[in-house]
C-alpha atoms as a PDB file:
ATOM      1  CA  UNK A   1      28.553   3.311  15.281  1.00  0.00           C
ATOM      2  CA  UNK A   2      25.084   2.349  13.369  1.00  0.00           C
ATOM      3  CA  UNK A   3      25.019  -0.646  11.041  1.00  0.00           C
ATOM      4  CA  UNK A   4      22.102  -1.819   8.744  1.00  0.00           C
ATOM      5  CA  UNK A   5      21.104  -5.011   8.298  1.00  0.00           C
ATOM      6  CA  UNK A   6      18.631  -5.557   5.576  1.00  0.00           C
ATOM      7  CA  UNK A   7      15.713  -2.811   6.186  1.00  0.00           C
ATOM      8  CA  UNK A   8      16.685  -2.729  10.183  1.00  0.00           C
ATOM      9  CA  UNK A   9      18.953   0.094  11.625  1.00  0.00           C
ATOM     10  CA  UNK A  10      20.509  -0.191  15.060  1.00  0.00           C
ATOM     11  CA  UNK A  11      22.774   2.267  16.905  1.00  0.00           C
ATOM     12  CA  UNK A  12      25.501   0.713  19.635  1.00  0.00           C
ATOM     13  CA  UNK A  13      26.974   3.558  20.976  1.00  0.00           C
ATOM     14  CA  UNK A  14      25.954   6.042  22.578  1.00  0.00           C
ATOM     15  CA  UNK A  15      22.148   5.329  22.266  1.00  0.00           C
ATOM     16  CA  UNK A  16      20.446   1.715  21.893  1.00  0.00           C
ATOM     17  CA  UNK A  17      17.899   2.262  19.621  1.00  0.00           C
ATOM     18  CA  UNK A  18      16.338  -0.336  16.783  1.00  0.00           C
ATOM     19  CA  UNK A  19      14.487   1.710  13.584  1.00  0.00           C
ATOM     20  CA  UNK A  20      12.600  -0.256  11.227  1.00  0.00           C
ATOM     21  CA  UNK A  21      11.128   0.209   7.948  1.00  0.00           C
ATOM     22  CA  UNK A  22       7.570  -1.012   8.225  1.00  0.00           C
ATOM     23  CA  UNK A  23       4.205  -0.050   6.062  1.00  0.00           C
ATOM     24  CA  UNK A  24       0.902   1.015   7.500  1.00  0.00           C
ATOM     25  CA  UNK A  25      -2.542   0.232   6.079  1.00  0.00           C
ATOM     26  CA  UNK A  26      -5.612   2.410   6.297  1.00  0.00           C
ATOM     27  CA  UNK A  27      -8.227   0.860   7.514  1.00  0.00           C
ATOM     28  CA  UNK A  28     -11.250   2.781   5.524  1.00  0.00           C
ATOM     29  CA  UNK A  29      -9.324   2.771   1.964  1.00  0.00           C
ATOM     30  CA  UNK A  30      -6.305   0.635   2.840  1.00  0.00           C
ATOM     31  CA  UNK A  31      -4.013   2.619   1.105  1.00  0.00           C
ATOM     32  CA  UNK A  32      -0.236   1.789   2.738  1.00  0.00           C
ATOM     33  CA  UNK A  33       2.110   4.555   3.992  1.00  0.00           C
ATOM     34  CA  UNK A  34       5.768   3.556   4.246  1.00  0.00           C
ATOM     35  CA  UNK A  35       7.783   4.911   7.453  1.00  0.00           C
ATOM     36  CA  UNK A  36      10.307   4.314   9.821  1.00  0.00           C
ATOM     37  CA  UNK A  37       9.488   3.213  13.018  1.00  0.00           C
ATOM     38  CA  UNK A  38      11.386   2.937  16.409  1.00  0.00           C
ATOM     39  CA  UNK A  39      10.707  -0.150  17.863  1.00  0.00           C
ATOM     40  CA  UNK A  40      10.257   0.248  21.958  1.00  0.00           C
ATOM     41  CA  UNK A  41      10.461  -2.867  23.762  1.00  0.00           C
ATOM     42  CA  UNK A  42       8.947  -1.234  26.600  1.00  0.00           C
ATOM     43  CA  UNK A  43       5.684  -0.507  25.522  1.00  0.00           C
ATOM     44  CA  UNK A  44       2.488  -1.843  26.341  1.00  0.00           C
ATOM     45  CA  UNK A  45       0.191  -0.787  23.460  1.00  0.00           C
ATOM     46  CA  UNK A  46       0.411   0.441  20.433  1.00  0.00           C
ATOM     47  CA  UNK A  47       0.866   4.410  19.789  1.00  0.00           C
ATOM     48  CA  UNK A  48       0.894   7.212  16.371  1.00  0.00           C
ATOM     49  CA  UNK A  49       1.868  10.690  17.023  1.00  0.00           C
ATOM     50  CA  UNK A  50      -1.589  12.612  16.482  1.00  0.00           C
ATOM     51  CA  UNK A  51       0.266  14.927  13.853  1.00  0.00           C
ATOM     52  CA  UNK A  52       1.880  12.361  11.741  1.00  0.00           C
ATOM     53  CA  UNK A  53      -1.819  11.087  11.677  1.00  0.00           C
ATOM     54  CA  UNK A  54      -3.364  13.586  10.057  1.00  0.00           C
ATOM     55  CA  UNK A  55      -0.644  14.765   7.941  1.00  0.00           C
ATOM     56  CA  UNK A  56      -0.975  11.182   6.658  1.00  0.00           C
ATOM     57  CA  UNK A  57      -4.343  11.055   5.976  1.00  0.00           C
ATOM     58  CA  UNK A  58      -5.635   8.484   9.136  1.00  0.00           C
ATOM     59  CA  UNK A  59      -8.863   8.871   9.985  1.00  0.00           C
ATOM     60  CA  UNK A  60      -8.965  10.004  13.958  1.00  0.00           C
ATOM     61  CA  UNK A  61     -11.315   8.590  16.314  1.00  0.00           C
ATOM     62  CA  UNK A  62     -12.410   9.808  19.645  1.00  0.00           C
ATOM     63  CA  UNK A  63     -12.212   7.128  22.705  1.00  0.00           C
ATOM     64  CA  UNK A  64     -15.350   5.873  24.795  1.00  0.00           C
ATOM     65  CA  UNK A  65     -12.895   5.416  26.964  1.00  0.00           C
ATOM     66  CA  UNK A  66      -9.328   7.328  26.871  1.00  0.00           C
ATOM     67  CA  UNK A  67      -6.572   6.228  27.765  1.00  0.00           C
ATOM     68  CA  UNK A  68      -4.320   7.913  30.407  1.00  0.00           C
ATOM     69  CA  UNK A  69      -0.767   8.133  28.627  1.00  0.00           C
END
């Protein structure tokens, strides 16, 4: 069963999972790009799938320092 409340999507049964609509900003020409986005509770920082990056247009950045995923 998945209901929506206003731009927020949530699944009971048989997964738990919250999607919501949010908008990202580029940082160098802060244009916005709309997408849906599954919020994880669990997480400790904040993550982009290197693909969806690019394909998007975000400007990609090596670490100093890396982190270990």
């Amino acid at each position: 069963m998945t209901k929506r409340v206003r731009d927020v999507q949530y699944t009971l049964w048989p997964l738990r999972e919250v999607w919501i609509k949010e908008e990202l900003e580029k940082l160098e020409s802060h244009e916005g790009v709309a997408v849906k986005a599954l919020l994880d509770s669990g997480a400790t920082d904040l993550f982009i799938d290197t693909a969806f990056a690019k394909e998007k247009g975000f400007k990609m950045e090596k670490l100093k320092n890396p982190l270990l995923v």
